[in-house]
PDB file of N, CA and C in Angstrom:
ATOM      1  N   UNK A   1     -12.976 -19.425 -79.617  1.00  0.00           N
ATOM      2  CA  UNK A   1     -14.378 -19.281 -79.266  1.00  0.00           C
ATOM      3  C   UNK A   1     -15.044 -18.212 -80.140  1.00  0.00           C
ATOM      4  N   UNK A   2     -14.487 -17.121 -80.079  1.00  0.00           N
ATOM      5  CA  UNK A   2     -14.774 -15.846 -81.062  1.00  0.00           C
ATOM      6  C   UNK A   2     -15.156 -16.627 -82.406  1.00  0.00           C
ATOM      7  N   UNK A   3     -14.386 -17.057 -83.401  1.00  0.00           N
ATOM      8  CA  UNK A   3     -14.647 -17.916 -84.379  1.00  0.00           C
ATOM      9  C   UNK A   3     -15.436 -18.454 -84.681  1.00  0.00           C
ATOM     10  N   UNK A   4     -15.938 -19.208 -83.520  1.00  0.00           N
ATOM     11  CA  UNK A   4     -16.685 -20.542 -83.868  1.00  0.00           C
ATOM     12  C   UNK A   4     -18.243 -19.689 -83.329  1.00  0.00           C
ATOM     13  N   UNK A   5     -18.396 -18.355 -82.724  1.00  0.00           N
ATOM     14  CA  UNK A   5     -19.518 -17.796 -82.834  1.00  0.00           C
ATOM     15  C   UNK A   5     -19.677 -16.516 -83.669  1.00  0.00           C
ATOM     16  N   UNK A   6     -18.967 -16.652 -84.828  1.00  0.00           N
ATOM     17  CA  UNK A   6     -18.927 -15.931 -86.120  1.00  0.00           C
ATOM     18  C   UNK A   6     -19.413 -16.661 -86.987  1.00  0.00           C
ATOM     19  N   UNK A   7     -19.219 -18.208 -86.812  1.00  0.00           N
ATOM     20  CA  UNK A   7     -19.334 -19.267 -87.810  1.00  0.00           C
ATOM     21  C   UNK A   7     -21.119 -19.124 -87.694  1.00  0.00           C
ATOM     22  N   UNK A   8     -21.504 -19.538 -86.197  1.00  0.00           N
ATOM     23  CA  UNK A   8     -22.927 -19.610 -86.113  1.00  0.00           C
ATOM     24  C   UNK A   8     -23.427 -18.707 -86.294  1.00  0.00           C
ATOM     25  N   UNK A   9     -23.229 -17.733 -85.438  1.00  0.00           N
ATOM     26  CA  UNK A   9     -24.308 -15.918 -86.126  1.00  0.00           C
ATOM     27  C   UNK A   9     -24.163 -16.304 -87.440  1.00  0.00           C
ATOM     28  N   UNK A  10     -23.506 -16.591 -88.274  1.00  0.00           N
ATOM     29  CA  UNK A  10     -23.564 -16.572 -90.000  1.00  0.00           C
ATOM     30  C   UNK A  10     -24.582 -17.447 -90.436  1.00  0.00           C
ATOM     31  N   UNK A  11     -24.751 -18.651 -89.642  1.00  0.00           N
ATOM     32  CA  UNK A  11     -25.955 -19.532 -89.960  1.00  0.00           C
ATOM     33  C   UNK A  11     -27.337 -19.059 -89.480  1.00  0.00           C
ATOM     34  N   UNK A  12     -27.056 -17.905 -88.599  1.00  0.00           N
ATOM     35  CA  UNK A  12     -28.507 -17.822 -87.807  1.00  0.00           C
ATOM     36  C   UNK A  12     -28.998 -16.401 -88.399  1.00  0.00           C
ATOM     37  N   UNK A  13     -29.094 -16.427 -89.734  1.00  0.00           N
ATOM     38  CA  UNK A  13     -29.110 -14.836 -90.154  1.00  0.00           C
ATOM     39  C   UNK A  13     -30.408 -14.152 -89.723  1.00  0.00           C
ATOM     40  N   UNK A  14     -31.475 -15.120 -89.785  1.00  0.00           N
ATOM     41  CA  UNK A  14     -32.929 -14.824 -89.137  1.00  0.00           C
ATOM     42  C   UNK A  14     -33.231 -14.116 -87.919  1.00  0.00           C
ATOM     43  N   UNK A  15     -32.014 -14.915 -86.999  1.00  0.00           N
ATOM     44  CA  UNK A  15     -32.319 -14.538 -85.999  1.00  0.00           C
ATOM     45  C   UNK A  15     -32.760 -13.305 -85.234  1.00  0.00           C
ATOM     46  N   UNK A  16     -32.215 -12.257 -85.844  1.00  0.00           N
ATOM     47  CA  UNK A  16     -32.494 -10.844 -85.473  1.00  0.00           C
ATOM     48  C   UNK A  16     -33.712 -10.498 -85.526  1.00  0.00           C
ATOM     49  N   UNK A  17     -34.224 -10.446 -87.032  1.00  0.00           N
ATOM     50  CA  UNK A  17     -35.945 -10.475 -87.017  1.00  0.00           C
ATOM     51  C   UNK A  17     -36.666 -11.630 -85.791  1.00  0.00           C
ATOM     52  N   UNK A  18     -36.319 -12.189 -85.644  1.00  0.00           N
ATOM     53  CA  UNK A  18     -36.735 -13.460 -83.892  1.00  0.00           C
ATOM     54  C   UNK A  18     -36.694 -12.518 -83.271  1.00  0.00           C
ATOM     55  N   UNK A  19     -35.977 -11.910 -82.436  1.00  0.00           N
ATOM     56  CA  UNK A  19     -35.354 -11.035 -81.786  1.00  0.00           C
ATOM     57  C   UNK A  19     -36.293 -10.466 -81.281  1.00  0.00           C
ATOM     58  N   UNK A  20     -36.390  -9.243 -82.798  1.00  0.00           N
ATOM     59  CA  UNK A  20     -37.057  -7.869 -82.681  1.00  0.00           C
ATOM     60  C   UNK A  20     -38.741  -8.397 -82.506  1.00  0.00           C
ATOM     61  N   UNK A  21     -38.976  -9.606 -83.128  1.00  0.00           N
ATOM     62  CA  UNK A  21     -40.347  -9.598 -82.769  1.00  0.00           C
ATOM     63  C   UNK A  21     -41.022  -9.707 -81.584  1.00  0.00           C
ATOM     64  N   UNK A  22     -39.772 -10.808 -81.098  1.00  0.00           N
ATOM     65  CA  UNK A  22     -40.015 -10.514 -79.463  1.00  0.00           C
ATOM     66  C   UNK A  22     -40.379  -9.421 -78.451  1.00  0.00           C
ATOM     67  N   UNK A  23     -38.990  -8.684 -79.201  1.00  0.00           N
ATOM     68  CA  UNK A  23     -39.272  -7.206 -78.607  1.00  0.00           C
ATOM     69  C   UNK A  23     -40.221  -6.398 -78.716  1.00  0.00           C
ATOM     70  N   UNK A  24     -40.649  -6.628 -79.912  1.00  0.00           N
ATOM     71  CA  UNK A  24     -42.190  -5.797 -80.001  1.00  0.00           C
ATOM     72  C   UNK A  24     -43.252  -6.450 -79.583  1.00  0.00           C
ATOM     73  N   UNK A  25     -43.466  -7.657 -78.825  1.00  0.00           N
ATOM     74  CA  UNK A  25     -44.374  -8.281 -78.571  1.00  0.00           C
ATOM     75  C   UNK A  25     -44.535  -8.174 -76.836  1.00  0.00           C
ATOM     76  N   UNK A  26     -43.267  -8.151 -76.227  1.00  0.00           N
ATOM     77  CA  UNK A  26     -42.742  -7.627 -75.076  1.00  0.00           C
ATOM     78  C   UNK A  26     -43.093  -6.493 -75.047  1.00  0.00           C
ATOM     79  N   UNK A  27     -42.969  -5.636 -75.617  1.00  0.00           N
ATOM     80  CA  UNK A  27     -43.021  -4.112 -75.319  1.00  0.00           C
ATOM     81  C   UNK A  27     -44.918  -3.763 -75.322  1.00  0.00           C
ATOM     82  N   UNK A  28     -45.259  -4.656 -76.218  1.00  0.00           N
ATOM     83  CA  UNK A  28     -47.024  -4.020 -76.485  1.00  0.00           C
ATOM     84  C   UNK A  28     -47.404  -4.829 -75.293  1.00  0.00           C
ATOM     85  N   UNK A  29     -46.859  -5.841 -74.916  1.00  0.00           N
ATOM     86  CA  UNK A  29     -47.484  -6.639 -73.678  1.00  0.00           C
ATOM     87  C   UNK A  29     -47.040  -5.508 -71.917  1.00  0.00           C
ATOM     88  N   UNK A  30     -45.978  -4.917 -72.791  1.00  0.00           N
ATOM     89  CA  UNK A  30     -45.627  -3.820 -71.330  1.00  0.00           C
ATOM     90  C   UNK A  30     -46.620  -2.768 -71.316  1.00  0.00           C
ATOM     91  N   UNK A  31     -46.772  -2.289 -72.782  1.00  0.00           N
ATOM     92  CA  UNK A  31     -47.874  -1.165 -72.656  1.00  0.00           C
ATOM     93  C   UNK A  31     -49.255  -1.470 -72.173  1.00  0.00           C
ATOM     94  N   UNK A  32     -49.994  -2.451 -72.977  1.00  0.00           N
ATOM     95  CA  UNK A  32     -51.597  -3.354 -72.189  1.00  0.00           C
ATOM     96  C   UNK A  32     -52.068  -3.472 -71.089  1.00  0.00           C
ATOM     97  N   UNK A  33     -50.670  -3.473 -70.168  1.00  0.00           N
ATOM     98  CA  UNK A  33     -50.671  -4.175 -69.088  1.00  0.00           C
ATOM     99  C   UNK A  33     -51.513  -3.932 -68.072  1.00  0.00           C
ATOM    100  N   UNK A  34     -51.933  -2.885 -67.869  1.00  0.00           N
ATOM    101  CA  UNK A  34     -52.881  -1.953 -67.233  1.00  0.00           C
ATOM    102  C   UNK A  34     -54.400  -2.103 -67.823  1.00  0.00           C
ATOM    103  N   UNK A  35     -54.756  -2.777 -68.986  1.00  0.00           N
ATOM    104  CA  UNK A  35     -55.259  -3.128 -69.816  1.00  0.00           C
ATOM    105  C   UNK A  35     -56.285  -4.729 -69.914  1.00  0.00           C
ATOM    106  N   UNK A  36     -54.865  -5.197 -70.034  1.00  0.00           N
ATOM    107  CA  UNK A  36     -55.481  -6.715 -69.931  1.00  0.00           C
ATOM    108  C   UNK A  36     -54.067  -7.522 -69.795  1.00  0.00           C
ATOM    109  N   UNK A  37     -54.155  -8.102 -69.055  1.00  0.00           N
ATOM    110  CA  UNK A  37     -53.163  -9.451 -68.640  1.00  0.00           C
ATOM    111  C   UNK A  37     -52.818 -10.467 -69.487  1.00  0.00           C
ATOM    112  N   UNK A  38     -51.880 -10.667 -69.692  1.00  0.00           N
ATOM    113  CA  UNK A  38     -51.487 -12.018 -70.970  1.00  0.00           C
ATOM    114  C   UNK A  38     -50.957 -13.060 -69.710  1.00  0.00           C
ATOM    115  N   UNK A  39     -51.583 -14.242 -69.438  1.00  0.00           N
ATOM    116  CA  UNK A  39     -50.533 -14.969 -68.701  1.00  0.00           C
ATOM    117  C   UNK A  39     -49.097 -15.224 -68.870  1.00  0.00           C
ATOM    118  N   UNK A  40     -48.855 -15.880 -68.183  1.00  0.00           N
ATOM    119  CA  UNK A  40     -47.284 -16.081 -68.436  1.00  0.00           C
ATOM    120  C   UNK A  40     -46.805 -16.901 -69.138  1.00  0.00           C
ATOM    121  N   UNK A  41     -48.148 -18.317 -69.119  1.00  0.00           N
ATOM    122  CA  UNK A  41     -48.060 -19.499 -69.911  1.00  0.00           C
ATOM    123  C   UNK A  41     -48.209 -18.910 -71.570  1.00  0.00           C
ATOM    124  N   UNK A  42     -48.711 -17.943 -71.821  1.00  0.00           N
ATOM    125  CA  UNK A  42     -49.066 -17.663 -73.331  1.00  0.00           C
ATOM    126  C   UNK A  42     -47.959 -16.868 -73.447  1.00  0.00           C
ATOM    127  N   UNK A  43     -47.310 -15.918 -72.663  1.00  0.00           N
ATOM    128  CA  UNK A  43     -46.408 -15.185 -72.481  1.00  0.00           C
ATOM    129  C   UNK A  43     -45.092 -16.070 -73.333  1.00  0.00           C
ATOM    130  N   UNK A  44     -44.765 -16.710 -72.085  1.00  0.00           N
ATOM    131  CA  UNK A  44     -43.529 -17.871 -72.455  1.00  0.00           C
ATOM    132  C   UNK A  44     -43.956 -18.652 -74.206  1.00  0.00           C
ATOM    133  N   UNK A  45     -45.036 -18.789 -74.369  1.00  0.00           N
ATOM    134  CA  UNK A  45     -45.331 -19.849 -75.597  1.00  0.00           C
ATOM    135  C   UNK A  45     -45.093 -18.918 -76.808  1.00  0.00           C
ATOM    136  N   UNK A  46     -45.527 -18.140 -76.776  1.00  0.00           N
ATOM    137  CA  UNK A  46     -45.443 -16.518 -77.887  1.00  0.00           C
ATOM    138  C   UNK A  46     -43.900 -16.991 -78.187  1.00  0.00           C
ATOM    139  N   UNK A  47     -43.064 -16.324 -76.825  1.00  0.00           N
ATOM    140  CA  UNK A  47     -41.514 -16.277 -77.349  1.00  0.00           C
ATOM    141  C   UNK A  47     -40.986 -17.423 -77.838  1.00  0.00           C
ATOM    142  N   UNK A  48     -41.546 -18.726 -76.915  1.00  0.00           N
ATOM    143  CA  UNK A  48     -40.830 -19.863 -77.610  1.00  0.00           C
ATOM    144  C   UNK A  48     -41.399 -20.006 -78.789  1.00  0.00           C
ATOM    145  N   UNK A  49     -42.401 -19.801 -79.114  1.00  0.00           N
ATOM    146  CA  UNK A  49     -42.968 -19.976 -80.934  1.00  0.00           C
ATOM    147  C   UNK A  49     -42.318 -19.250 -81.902  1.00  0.00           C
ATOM    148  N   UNK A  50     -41.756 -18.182 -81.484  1.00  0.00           N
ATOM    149  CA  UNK A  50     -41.687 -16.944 -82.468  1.00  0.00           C
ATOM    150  C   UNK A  50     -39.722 -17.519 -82.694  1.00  0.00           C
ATOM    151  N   UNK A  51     -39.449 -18.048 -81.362  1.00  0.00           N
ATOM    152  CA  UNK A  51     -37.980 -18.492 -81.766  1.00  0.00           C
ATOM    153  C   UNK A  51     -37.776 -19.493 -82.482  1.00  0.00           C
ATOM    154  N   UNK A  52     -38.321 -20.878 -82.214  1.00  0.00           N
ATOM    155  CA  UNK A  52     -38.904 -21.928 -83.008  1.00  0.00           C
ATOM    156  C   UNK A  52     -39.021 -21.588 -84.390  1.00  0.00           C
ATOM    157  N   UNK A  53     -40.163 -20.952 -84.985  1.00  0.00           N
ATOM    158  CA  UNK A  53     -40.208 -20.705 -86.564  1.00  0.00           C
ATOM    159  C   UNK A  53     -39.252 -19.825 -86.576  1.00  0.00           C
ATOM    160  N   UNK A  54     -38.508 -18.957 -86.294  1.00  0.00           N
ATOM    161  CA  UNK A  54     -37.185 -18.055 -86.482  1.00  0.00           C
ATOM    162  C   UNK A  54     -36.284 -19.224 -86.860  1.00  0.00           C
ATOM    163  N   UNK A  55     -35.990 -20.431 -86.068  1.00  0.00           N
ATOM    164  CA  UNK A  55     -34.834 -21.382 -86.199  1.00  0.00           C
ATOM    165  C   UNK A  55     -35.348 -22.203 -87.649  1.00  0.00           C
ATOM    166  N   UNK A  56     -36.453 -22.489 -87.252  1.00  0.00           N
ATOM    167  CA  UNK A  56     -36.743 -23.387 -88.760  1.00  0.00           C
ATOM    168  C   UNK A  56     -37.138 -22.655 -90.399  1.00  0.00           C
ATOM    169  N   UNK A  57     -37.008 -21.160 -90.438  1.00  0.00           N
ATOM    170  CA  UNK A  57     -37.078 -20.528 -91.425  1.00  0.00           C
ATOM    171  C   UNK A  57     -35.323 -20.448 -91.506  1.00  0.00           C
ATOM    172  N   UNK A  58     -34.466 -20.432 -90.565  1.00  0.00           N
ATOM    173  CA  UNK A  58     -32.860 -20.480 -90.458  1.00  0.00           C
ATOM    174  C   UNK A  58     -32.650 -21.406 -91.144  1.00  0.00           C
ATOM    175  N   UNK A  59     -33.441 -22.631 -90.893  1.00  0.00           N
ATOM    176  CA  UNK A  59     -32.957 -23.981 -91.486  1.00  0.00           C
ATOM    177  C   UNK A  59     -32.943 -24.261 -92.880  1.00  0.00           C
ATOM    178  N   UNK A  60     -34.262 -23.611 -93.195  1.00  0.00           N
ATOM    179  CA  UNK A  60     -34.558 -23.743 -94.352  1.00  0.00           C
ATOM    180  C   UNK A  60     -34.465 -23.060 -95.613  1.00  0.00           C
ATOM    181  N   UNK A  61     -33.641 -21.876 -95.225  1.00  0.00           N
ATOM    182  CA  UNK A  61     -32.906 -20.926 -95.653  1.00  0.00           C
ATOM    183  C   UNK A  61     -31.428 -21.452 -95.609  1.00  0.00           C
ATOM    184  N   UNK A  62     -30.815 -21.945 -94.937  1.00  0.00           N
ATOM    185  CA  UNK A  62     -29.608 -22.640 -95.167  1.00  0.00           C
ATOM    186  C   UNK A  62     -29.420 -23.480 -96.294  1.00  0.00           C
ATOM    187  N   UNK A  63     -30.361 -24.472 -96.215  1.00  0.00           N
ATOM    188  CA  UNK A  63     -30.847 -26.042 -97.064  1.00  0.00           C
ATOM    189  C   UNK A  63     -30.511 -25.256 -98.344  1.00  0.00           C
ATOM    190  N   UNK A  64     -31.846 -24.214 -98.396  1.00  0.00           N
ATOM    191  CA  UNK A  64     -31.469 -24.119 -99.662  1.00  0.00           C
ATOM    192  C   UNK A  64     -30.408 -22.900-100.290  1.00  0.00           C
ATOM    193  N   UNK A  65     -30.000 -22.415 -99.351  1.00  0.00           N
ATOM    194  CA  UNK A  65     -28.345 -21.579 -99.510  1.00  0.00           C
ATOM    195  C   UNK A  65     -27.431 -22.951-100.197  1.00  0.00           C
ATOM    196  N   UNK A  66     -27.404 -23.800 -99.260  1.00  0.00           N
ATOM    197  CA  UNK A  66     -26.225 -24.755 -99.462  1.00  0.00           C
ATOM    198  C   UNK A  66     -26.998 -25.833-100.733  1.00  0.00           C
ATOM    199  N   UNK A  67     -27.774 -26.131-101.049  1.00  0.00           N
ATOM    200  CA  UNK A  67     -28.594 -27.015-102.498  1.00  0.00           C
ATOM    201  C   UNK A  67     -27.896 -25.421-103.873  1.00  0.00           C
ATOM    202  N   UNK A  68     -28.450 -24.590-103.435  1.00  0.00           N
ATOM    203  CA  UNK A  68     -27.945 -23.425-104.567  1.00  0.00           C
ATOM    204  C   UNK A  68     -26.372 -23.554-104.808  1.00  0.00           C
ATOM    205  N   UNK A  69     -25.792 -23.223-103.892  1.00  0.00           N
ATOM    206  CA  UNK A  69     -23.879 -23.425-103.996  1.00  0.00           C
ATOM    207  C   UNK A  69     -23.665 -24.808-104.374  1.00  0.00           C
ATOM    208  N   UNK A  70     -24.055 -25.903-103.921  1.00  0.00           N
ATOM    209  CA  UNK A  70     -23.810 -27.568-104.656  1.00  0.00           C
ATOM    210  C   UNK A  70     -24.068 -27.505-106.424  1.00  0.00           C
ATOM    211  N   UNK A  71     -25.103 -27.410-106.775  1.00  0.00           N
ATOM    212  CA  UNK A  71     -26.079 -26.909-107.749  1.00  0.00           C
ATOM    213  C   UNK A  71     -24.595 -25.955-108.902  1.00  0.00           C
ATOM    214  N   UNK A  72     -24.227 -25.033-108.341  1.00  0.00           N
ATOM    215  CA  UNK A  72     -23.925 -24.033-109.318  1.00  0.00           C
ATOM    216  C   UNK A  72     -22.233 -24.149-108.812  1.00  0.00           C
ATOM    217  N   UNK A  73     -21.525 -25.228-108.128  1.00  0.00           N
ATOM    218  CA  UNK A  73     -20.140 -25.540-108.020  1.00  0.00           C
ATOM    219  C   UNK A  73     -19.312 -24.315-107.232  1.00  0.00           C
ATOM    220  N   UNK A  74     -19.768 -23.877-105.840  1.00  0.00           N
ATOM    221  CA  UNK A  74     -18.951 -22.728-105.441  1.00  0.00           C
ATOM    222  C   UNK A  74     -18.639 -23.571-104.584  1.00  0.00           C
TER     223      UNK A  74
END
């Protein structure tokens, strides 16, 4: 099991920047709060968006990881 989620963290190198943006988007939405209200529906859509393009900048960063190594015979 260990392995096979060494294999993926290695594909998901993006992911961290996903992460942290969250976190900073979470955190300014903790500070506001007193402020102005973000629903929950925009709330939830933020994170799922921000993970979404996190996965498909993953993807597309792979594509062309793996077109470069085909390309140059590693």
């Amino acid at each position: 099991m260990y392995f096979l989620l060494v294999n993926v963290a290695e594909r998901f190198s993006m992911l961290k920047y996903g992460l942290a943006a969250i976190l900073v988007f979470i955190g300014i939405k903790m500070l506001i709060v007193d402020f102005y209200h973000i629903p929950i529906a925009v709330s939830l859509g933020t994170v799922g968006t921000i993970l979404l393009v996190t996965l498909l900048i993953n993807v597309w960063v792979n594509r062309r990881e793996d077109r470069r190594k085909a390309l140059s015979g590693d």
